[in-house]
N, C-alpha and C. Protein backbone atom coordinates (compact mmCIF):
# COMPACT_ATOMS: atom_id res chain seq x y z
N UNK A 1 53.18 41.92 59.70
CA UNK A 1 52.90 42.98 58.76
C UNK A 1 53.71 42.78 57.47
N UNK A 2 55.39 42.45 57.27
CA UNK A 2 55.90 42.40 56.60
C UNK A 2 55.17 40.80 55.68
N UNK A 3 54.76 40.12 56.35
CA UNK A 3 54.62 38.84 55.38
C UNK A 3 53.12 39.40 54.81
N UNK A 4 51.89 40.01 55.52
CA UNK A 4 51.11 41.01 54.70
C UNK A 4 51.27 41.49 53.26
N UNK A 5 52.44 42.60 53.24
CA UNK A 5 52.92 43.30 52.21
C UNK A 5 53.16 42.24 51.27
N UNK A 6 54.24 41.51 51.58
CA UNK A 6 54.49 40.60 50.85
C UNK A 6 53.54 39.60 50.12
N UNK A 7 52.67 39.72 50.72
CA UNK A 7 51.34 38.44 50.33
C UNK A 7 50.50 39.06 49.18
N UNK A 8 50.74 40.59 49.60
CA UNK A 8 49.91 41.54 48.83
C UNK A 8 50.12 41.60 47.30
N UNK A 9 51.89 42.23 47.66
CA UNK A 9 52.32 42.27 46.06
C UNK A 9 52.56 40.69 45.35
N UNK A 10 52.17 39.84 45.42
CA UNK A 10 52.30 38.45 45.23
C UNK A 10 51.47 38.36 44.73
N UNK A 11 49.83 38.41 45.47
CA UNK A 11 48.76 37.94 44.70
C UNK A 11 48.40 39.37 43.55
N UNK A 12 49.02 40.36 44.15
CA UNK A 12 48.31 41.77 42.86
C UNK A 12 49.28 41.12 41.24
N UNK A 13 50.07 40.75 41.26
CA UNK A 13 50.93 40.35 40.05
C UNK A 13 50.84 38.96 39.46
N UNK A 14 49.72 38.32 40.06
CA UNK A 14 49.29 37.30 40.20
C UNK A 14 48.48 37.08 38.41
N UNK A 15 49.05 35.84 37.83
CA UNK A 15 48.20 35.67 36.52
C UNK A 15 47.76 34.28 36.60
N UNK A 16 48.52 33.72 36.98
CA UNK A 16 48.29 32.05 36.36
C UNK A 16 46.79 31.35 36.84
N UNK A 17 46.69 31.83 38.58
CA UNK A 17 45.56 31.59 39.02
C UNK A 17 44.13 32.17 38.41
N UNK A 18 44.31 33.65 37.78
CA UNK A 18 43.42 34.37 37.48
C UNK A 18 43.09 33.94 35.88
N UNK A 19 43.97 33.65 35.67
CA UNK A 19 43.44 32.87 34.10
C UNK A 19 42.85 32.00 34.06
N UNK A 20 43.27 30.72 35.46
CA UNK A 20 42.08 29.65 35.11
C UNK A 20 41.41 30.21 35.74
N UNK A 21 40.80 30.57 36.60
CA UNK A 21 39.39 31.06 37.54
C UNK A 21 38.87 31.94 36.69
N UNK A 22 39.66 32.95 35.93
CA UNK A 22 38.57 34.15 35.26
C UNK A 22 38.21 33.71 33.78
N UNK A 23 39.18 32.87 32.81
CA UNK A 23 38.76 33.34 31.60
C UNK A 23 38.09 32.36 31.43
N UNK A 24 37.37 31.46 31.97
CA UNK A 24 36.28 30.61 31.81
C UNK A 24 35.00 31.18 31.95
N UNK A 25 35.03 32.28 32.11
CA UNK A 25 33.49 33.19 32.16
C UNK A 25 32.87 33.48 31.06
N UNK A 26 31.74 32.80 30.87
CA UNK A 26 30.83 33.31 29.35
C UNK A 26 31.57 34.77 28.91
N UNK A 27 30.71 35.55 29.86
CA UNK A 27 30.27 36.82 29.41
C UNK A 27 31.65 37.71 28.76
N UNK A 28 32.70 37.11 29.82
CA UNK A 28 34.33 37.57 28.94
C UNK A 28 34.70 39.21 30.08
N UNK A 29 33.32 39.92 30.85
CA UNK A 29 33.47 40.82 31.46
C UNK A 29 34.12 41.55 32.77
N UNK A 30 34.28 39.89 33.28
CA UNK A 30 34.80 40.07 34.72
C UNK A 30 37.00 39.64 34.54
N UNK A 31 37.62 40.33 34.62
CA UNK A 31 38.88 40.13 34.03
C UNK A 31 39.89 41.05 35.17
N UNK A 32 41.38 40.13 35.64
CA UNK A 32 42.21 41.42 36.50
C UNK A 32 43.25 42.11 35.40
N UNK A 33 43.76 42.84 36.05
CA UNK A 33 44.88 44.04 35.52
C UNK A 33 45.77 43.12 34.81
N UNK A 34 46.68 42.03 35.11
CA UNK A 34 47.46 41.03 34.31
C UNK A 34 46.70 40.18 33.16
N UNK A 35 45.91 39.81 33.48
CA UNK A 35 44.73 39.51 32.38
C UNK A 35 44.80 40.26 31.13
N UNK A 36 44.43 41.46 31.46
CA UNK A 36 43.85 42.74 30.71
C UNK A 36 45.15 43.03 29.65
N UNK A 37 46.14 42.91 30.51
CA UNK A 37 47.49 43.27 29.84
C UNK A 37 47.54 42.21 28.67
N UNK A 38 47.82 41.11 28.94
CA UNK A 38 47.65 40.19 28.07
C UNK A 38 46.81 39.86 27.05
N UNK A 39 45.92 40.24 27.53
CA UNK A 39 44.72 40.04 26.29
C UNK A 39 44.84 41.59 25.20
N UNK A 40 45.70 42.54 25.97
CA UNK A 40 46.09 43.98 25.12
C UNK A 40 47.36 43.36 23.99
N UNK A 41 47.96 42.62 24.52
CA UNK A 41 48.88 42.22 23.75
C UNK A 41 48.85 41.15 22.81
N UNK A 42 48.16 40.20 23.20
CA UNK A 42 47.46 39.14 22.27
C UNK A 42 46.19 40.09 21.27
N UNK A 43 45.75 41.23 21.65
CA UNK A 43 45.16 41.84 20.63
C UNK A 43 45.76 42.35 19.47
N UNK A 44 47.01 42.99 19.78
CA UNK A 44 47.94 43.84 19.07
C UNK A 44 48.07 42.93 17.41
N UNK A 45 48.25 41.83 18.08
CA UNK A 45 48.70 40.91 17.03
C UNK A 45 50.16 41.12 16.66
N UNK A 46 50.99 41.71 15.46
CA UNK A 46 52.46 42.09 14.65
C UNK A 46 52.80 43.44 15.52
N UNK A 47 51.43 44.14 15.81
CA UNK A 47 51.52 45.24 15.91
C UNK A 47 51.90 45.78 17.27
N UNK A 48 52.86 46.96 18.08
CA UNK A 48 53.24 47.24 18.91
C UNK A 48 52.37 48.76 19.61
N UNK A 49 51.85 48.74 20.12
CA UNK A 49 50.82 50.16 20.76
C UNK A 49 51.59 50.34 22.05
N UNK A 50 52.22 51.28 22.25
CA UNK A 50 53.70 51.31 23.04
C UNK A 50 53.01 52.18 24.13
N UNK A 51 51.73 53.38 23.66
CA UNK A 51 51.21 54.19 24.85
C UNK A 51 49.99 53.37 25.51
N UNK A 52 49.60 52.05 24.52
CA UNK A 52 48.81 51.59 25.92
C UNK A 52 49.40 50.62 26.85
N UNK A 53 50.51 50.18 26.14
CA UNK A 53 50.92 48.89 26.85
C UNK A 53 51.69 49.80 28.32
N UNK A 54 52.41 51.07 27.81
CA UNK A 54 52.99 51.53 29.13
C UNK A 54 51.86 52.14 29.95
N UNK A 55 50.52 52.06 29.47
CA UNK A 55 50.04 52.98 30.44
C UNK A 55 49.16 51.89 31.21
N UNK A 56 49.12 50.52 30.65
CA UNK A 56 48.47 49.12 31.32
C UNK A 56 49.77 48.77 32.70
N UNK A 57 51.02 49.25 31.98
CA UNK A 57 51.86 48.67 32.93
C UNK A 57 52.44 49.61 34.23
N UNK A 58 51.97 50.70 33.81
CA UNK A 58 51.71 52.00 34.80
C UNK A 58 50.68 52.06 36.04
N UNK A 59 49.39 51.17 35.30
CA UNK A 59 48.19 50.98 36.25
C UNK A 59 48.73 49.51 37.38
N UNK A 60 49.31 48.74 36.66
CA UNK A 60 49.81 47.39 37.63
C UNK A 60 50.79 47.81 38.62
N UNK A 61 51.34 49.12 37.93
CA UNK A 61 53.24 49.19 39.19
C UNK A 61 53.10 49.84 39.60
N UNK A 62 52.04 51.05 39.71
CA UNK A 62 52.39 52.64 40.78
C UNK A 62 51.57 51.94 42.19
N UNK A 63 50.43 51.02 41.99
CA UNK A 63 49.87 50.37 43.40
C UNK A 63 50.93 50.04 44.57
N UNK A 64 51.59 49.18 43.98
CA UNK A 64 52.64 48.51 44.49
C UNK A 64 53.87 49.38 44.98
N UNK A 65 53.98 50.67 44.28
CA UNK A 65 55.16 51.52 44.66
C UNK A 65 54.37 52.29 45.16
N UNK A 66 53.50 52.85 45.80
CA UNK A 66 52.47 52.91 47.32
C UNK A 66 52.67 52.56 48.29
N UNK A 67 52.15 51.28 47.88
CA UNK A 67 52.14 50.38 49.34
C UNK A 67 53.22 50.34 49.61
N UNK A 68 54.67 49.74 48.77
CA UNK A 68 55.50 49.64 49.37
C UNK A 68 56.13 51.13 49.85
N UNK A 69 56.06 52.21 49.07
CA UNK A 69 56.50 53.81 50.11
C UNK A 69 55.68 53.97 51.70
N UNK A 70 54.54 53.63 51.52
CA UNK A 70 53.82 53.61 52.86
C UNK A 70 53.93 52.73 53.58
N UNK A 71 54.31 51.59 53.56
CA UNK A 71 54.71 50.82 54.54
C UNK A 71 56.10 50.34 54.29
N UNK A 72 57.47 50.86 53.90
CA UNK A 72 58.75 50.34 53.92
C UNK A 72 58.92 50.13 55.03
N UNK A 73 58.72 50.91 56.36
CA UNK A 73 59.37 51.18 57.92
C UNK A 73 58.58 49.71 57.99
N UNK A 74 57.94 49.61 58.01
CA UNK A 74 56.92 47.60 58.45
C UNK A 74 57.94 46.82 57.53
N UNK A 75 58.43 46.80 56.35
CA UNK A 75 59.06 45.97 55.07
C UNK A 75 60.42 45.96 56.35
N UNK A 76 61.21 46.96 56.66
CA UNK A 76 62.93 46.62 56.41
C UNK A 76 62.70 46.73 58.19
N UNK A 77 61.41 46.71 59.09
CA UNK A 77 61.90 46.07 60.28
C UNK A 77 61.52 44.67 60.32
N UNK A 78 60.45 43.91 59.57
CA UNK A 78 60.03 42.48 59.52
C UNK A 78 61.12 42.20 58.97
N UNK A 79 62.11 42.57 58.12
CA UNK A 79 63.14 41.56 57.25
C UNK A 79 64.16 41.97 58.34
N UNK A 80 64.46 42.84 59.11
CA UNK A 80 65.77 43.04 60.29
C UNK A 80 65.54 42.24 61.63
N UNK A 81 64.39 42.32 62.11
CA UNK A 81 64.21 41.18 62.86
C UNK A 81 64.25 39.52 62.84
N UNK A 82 64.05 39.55 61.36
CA UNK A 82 64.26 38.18 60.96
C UNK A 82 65.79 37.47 61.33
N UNK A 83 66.51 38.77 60.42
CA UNK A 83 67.89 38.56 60.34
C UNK A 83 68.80 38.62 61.55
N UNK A 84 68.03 38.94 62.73
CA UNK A 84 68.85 39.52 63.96
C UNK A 84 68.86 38.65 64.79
N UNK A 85 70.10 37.95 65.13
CA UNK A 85 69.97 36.63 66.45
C UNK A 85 70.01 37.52 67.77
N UNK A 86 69.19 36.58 68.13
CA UNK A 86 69.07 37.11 69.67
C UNK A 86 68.04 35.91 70.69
């Protein structure tokens, strides 16, 4: 379960892969949340838009502080068992 979680928040924060696989698409329509961010910021150009960039980076981090509140008890017994000789 714990390597789950872990796999989870890994690929959700995930860009490098999603740039080559996504931005080779004609249409320009199909795009993820790190993508999106980036292309908000490469839009901006000089310019700084401070309520969308926090509210792009609001949509990427409250997922993740979810999952991880709903499953911590799975997070800190997969990492205690790890650590525990026996």
């Amino acid at each position: 379960m714990t390597v789950a979680i872990f796999q989870f928040i890994g690929v959700w924060k995930e860009y490098f892969y999603a740039f080559m696989l996504v931005s080779g698409d004609a249409s320009g329509s199909a795009s993820t949340i790190p993508l999106g961010l980036a292309n908000l910021s490469i839009a901006a150009e000089y310019r700084t838009e401070y309520g969308m960039l926090f509210a792009g980076i609001m949509l990427v981090t409250v997922p993740i502080l979810v999952v991880y509140v709903a499953l911590q008890r799975h997070i800190v017994r997969g990492i205690a068992a790890g650590a525990l000789k026996g």
